[in-house]
N, C-alpha and C. Protein backbone atom coordinates (compact mmCIF):
# COMPACT_ATOMS: atom_id res chain seq x y z
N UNK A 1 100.34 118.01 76.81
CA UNK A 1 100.68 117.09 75.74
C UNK A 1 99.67 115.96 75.73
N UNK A 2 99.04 115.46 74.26
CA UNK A 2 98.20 115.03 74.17
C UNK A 2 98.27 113.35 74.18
N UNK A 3 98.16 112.57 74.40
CA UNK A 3 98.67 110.92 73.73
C UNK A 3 97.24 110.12 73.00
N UNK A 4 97.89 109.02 73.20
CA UNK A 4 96.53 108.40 72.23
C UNK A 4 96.78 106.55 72.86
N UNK A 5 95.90 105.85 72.30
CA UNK A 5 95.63 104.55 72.93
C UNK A 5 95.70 103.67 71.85
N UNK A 6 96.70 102.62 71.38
CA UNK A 6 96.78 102.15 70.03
C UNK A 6 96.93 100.44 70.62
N UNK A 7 96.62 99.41 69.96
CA UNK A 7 97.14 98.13 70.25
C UNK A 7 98.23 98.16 70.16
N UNK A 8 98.87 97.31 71.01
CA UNK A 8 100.58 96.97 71.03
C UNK A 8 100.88 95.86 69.37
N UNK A 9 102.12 96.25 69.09
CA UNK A 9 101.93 95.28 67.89
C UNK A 9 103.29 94.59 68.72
N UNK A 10 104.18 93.44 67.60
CA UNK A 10 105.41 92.99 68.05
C UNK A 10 106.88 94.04 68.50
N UNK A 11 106.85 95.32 67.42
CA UNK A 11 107.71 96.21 67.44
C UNK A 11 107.62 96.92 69.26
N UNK A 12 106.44 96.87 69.33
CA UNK A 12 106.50 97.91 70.60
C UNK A 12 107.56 97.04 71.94
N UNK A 13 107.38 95.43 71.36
CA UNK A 13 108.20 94.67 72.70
C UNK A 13 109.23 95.75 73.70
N UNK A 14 110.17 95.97 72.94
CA UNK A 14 111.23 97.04 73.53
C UNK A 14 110.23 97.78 74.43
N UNK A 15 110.21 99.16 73.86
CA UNK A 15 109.05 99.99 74.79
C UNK A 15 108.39 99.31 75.34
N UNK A 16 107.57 98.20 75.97
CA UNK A 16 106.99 98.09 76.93
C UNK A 16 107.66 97.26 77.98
N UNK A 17 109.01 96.83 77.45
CA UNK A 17 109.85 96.47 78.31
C UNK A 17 110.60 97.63 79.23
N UNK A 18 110.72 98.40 78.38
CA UNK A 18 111.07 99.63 79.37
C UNK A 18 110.55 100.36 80.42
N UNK A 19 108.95 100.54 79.59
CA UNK A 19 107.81 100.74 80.82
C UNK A 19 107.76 99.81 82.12
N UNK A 20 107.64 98.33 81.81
CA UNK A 20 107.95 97.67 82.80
C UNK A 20 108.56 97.49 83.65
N UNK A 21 110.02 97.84 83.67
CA UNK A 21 110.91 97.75 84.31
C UNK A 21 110.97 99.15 85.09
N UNK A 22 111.08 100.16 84.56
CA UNK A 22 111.02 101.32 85.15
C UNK A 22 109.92 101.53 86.03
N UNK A 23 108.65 100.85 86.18
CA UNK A 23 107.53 101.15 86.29
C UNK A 23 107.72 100.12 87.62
N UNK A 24 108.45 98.82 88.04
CA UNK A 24 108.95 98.42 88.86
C UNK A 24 109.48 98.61 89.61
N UNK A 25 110.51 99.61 89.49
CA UNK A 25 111.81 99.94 89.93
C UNK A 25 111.13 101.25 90.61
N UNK A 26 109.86 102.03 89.89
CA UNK A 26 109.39 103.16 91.11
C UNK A 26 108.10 102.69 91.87
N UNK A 27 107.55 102.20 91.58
CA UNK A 27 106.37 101.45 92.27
C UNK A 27 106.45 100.69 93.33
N UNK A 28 107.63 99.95 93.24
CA UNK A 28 108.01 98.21 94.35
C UNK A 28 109.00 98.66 94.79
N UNK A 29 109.85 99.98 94.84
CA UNK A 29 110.88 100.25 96.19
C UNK A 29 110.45 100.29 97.25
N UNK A 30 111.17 99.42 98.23
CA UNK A 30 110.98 99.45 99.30
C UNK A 30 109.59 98.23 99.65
N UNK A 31 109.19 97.52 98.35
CA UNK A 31 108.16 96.62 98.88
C UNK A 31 108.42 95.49 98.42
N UNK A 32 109.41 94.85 97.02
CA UNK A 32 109.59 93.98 96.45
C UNK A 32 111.28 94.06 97.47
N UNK A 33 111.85 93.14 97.49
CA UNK A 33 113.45 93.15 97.79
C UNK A 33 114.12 93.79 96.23
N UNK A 34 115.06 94.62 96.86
CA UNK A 34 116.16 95.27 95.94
C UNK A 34 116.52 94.55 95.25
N UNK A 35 117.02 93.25 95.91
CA UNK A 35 117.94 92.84 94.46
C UNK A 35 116.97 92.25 93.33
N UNK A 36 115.52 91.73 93.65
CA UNK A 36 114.61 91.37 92.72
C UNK A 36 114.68 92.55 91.77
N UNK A 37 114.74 93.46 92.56
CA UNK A 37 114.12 94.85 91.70
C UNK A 37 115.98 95.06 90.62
N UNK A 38 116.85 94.84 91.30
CA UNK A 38 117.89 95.21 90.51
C UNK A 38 118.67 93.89 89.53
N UNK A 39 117.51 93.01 89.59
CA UNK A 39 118.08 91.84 88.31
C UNK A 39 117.43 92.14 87.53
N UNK A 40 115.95 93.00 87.41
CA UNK A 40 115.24 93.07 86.00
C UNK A 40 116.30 93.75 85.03
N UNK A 41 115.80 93.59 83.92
CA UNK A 41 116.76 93.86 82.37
C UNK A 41 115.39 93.94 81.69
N UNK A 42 115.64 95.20 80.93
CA UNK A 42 114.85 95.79 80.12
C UNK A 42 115.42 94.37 78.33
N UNK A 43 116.13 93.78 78.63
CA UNK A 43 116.44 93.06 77.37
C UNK A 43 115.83 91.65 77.92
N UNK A 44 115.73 91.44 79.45
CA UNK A 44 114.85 89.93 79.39
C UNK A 44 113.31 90.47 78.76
N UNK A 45 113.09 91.71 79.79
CA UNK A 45 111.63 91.30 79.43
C UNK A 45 111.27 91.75 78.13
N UNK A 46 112.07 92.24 77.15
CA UNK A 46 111.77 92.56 75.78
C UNK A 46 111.76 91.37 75.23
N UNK A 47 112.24 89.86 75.40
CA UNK A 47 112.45 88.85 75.04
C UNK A 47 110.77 88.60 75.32
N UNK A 48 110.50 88.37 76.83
CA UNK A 48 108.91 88.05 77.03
C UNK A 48 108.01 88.53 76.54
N UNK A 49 108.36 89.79 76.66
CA UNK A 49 106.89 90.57 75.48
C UNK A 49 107.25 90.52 74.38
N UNK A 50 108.01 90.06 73.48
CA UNK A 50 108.32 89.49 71.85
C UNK A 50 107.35 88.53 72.12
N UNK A 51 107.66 87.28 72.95
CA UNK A 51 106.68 86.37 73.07
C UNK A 51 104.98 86.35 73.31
N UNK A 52 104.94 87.06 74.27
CA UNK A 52 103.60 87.68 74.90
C UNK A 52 103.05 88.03 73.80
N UNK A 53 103.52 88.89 72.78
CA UNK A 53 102.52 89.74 72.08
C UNK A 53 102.24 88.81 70.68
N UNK A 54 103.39 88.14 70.75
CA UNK A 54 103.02 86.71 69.64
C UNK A 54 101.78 85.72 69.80
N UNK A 55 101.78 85.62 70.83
CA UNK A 55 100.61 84.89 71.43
C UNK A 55 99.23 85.38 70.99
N UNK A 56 98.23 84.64 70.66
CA UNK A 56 97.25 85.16 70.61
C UNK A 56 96.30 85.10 71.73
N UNK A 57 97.02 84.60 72.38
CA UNK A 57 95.39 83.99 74.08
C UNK A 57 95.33 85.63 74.35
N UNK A 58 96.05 87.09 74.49
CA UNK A 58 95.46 88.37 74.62
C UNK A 58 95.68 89.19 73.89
N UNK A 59 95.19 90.36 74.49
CA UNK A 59 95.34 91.76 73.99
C UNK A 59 96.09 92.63 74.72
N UNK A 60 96.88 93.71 74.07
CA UNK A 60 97.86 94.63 74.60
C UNK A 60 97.32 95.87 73.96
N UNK A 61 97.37 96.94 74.78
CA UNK A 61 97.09 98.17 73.91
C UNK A 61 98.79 98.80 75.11
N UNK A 62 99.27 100.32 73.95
CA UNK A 62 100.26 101.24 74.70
C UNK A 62 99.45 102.24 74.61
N UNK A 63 99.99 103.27 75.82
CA UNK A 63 99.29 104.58 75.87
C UNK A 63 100.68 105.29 75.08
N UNK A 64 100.71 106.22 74.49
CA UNK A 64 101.77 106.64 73.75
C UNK A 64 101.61 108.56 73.33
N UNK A 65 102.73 108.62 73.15
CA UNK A 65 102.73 110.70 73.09
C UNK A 65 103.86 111.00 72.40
N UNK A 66 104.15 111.98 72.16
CA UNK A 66 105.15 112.13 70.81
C UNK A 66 106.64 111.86 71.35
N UNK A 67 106.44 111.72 72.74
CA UNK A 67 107.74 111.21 72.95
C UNK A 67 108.17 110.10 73.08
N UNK A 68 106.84 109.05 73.06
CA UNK A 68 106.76 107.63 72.71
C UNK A 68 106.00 107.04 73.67
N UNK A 69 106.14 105.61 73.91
CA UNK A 69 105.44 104.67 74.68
C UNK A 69 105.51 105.11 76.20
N UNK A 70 104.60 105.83 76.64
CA UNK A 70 105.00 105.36 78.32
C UNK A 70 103.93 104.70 79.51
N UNK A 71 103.14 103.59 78.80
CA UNK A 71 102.55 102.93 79.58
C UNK A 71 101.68 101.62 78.81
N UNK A 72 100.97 101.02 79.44
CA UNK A 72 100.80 99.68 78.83
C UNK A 72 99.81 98.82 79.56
N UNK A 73 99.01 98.17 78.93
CA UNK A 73 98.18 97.16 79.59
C UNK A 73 98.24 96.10 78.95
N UNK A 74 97.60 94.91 79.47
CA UNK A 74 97.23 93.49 78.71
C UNK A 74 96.37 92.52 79.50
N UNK A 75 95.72 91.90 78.52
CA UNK A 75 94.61 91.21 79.67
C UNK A 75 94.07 90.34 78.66
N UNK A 76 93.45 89.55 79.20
CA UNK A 76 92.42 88.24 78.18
C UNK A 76 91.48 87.69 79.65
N UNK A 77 91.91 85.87 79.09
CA UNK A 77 90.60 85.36 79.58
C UNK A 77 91.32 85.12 81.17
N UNK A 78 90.91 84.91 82.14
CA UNK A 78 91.04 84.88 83.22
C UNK A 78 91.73 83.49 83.58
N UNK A 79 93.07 84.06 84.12
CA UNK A 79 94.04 82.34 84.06
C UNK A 79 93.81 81.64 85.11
N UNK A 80 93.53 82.29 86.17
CA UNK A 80 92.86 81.29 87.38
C UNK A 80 91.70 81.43 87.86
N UNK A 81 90.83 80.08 88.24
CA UNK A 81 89.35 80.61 88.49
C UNK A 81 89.04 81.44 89.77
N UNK A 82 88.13 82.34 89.25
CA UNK A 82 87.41 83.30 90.51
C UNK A 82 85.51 83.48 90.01
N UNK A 83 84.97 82.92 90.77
CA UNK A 83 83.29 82.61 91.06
C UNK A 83 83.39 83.77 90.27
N UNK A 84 82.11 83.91 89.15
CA UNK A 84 82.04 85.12 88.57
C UNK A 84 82.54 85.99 87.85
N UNK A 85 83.69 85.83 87.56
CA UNK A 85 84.87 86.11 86.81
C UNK A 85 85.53 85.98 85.77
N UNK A 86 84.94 86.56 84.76
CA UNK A 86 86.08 85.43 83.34
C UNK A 86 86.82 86.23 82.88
N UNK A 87 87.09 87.55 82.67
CA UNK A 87 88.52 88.50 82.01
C UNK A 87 89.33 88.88 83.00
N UNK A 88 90.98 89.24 82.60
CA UNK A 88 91.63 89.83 84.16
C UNK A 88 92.64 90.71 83.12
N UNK A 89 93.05 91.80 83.57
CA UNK A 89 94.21 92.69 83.25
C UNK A 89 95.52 92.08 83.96
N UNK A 90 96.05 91.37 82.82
CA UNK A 90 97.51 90.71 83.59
C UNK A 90 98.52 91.85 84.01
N UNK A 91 98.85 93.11 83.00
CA UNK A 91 99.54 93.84 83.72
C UNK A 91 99.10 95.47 83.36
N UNK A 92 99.02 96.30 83.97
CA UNK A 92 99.30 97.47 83.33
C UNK A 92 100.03 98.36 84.37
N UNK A 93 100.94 99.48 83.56
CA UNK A 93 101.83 99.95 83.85
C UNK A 93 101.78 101.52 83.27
N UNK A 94 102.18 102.73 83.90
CA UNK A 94 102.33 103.77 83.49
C UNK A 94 103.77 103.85 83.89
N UNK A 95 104.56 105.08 82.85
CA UNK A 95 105.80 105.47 83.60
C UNK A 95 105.39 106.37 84.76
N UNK A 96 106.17 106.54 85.94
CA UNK A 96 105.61 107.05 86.74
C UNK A 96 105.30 108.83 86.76
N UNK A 97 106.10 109.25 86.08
CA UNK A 97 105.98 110.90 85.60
C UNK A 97 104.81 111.30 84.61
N UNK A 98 103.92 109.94 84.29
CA UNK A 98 102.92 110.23 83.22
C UNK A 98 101.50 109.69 83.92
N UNK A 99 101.60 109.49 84.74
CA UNK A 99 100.54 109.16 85.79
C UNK A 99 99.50 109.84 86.25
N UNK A 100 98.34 109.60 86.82
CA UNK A 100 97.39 110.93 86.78
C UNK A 100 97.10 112.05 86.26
N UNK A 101 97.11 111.56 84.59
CA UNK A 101 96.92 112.36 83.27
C UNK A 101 95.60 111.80 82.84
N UNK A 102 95.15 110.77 82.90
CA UNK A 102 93.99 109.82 82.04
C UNK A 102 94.64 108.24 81.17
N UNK A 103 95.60 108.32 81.49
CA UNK A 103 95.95 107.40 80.44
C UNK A 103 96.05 105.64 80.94
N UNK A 104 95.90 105.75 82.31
CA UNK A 104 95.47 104.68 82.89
C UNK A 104 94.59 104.15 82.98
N UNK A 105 93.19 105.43 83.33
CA UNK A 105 91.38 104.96 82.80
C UNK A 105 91.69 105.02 80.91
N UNK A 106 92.17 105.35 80.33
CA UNK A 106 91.80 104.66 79.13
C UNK A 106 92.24 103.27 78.41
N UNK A 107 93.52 103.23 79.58
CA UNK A 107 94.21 101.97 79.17
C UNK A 107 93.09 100.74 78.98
N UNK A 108 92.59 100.91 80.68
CA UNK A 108 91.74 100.00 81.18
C UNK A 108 90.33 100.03 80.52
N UNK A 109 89.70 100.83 79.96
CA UNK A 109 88.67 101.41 78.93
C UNK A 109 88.96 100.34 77.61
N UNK A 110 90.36 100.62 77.06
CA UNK A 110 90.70 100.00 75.79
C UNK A 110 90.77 98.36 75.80
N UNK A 111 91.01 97.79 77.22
CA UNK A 111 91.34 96.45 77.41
C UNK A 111 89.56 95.77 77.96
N UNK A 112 88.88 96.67 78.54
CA UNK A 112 87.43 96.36 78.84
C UNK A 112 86.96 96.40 77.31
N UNK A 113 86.92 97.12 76.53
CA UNK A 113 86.26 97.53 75.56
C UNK A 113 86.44 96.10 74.53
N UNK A 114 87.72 95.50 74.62
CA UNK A 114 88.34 93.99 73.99
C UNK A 114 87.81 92.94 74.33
N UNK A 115 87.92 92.59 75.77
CA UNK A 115 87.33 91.64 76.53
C UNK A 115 86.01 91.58 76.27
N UNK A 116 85.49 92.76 75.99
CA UNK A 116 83.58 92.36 75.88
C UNK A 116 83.69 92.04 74.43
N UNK A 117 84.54 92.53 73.62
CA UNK A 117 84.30 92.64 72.20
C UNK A 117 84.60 90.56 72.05
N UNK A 118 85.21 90.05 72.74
CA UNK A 118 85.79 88.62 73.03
C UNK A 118 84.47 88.15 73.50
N UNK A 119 83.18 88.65 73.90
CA UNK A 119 82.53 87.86 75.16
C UNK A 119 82.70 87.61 75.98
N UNK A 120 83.65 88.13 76.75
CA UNK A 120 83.70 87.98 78.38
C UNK A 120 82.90 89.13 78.83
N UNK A 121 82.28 89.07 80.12
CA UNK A 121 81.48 89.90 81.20
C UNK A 121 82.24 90.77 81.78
N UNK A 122 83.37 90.34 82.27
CA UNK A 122 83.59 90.73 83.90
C UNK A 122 85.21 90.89 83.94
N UNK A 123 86.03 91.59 84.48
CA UNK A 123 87.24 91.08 84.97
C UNK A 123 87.37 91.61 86.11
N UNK A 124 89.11 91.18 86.35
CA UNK A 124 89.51 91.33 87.63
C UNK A 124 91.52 92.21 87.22
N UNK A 125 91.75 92.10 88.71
CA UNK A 125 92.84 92.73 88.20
C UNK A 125 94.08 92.06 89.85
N UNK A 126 94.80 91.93 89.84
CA UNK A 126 95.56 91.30 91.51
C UNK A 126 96.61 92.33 91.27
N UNK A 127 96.77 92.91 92.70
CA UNK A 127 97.69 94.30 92.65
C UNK A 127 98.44 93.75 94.33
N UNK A 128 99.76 93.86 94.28
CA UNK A 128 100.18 94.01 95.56
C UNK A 128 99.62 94.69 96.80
N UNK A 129 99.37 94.51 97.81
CA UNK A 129 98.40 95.25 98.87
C UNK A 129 98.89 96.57 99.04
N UNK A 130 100.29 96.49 98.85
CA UNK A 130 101.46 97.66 99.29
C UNK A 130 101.40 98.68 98.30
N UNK A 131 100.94 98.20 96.96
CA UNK A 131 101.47 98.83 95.87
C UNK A 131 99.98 100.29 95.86
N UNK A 132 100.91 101.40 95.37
CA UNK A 132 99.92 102.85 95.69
C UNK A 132 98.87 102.85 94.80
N UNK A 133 99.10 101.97 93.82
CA UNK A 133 97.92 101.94 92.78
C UNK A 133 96.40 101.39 93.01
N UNK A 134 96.43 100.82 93.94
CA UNK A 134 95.34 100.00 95.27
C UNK A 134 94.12 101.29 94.61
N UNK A 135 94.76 102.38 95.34
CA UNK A 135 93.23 103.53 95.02
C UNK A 135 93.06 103.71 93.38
N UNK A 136 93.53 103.93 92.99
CA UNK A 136 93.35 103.28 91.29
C UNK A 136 92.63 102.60 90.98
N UNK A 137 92.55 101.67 91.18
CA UNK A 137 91.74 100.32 91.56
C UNK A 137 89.84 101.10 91.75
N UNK A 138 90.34 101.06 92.62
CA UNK A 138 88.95 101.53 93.42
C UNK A 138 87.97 102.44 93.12
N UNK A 139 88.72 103.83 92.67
CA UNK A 139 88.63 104.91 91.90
C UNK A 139 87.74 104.62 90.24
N UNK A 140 88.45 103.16 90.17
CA UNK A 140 87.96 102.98 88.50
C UNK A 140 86.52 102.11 89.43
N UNK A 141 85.88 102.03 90.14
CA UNK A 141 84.69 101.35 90.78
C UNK A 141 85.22 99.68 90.79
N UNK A 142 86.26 99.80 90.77
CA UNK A 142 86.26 97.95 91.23
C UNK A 142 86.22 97.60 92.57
N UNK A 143 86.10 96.02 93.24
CA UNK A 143 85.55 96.23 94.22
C UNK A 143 86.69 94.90 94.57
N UNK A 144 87.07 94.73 96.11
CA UNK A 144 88.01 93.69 96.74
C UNK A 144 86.88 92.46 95.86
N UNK A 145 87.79 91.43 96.12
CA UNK A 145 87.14 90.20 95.85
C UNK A 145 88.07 88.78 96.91
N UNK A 146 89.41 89.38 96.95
CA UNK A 146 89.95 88.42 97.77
C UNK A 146 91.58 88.58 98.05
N UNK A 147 92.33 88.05 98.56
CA UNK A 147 93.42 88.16 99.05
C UNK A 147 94.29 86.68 98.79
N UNK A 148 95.40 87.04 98.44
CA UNK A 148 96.50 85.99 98.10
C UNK A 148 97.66 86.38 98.62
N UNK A 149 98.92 85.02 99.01
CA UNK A 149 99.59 85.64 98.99
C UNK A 149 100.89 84.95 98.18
N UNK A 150 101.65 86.14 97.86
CA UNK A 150 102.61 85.32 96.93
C UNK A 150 104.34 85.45 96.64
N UNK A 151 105.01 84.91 96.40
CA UNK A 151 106.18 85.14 96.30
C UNK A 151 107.17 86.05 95.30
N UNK A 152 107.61 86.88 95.89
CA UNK A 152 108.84 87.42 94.56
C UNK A 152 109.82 87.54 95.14
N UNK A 153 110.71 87.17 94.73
CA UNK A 153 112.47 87.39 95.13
C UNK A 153 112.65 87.23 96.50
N UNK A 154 112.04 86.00 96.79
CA UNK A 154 112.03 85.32 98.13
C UNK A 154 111.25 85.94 99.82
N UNK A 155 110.33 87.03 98.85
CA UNK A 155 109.93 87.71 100.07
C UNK A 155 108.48 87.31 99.56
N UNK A 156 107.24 87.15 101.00
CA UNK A 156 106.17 86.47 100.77
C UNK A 156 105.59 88.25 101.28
N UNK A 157 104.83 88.35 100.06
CA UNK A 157 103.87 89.64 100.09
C UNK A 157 102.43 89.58 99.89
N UNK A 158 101.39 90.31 100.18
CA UNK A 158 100.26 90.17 100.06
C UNK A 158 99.69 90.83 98.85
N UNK A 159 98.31 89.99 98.53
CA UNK A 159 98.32 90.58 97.11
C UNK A 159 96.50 90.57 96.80
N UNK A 160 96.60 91.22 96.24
CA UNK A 160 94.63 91.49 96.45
C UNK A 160 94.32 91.25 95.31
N UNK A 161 92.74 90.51 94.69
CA UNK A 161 92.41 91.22 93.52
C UNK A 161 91.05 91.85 93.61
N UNK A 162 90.93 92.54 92.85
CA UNK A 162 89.65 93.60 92.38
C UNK A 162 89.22 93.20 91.19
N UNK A 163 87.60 93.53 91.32
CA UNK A 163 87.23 92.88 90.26
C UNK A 163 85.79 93.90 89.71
N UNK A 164 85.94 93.90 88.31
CA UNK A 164 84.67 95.16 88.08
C UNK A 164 83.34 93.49 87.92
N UNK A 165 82.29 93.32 88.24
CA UNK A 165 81.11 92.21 87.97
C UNK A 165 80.66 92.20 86.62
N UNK A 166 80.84 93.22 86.32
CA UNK A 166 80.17 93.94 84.85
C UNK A 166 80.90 94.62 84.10
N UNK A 167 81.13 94.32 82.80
CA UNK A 167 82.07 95.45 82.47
C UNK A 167 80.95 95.96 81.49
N UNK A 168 80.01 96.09 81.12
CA UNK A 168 79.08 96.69 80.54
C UNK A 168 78.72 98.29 81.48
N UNK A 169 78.56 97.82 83.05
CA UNK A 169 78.76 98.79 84.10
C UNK A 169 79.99 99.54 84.21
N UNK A 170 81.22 98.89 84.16
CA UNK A 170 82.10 99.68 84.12
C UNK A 170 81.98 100.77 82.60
N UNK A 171 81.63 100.28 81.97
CA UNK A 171 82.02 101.00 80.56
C UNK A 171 81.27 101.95 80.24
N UNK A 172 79.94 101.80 80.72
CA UNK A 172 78.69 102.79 80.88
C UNK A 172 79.17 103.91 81.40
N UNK A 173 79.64 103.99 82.79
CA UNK A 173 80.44 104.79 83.72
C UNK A 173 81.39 105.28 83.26
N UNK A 174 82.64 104.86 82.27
CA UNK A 174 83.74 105.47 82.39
C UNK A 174 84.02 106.39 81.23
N UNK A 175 82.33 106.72 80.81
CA UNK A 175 81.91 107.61 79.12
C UNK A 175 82.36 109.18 79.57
């Protein structure tokens, strides 16, 4: 089954609230605390991404297939400084049964492809240390840049980001 890569508009809020949450709930077991993981509501964060996608500071694209939305990115200008650095992918998300199909390198393809179209160079991306998507990361040629650490649902976890220097390089590469 084939999908395709479209910008997120306001309608999609729902669907990518769903992705989110679900995409939480299999990714961060066992690394986020349970009950963090069991207060999300697919109706808060449809509230945030109503907002989010209102906003103009980014861009959202969904990966999508005839059975609908099941994954998602978003990214702009880079919210905290890093030497060298001006775009970052704030989130992206696959459902987890649609994963290692392609639709993650195109996500990230569609959100590089924005960011340069914006004039930014470069981004980055901060992924939990724990979280399996780490080789993902890496796989797409990004490279460590540094380590943080940070809080969710009262548990202090470690958190990395990766960063492509070039996205002219990345984009060359990911033809």
């Amino acid at each position: 089954m084939g999908f395709c890569i479209r910008s997120a508009g306001s309608d999609d809020a729902e669907a990518i609230a769903r992705v989110h949450v679900e995409s939480w709930k299999t990714t961060y077991a066992g690394i986020v605390p349970d009950a963090f993981i069991a207060s999300l509501s697919v109706e808060a964060r449809s509230v945030h991404w109503k907002e989010e996608l209102a906003r103009s500071t980014g861009t959202a694209f969904v990966a999508e297939d005839d059975a609908g939305i099941f994954g998602f990115v978003s990214g702009g200008k880079l919210r905290k400084p890093i030497a060298d650095y001006d775009g970052e992918i704030y989130a992206i998300y696959l459902m987890q049964d649609r994963q290692r199909r392609g639709a993650g390198r195109a996500l990230t393809t569609a959100l590089a492809h924005a960011l340069r179209s914006c004039g930014l160079a470069s981004m980055i991306v901060w992924v939990l240390k724990e979280n399996p998507a780490v080789g993902f990361y890496r796989h797409l040629g990004a490279v460590p840049i540094m380590e943080a650490t940070i809080e969710i649902g009262g548990a202090k976890l470690d958190e990395l980001a990766f960063g492509w220097p070039s996205l002219n390089d990345f984009l060359d590469g990911s033809k």
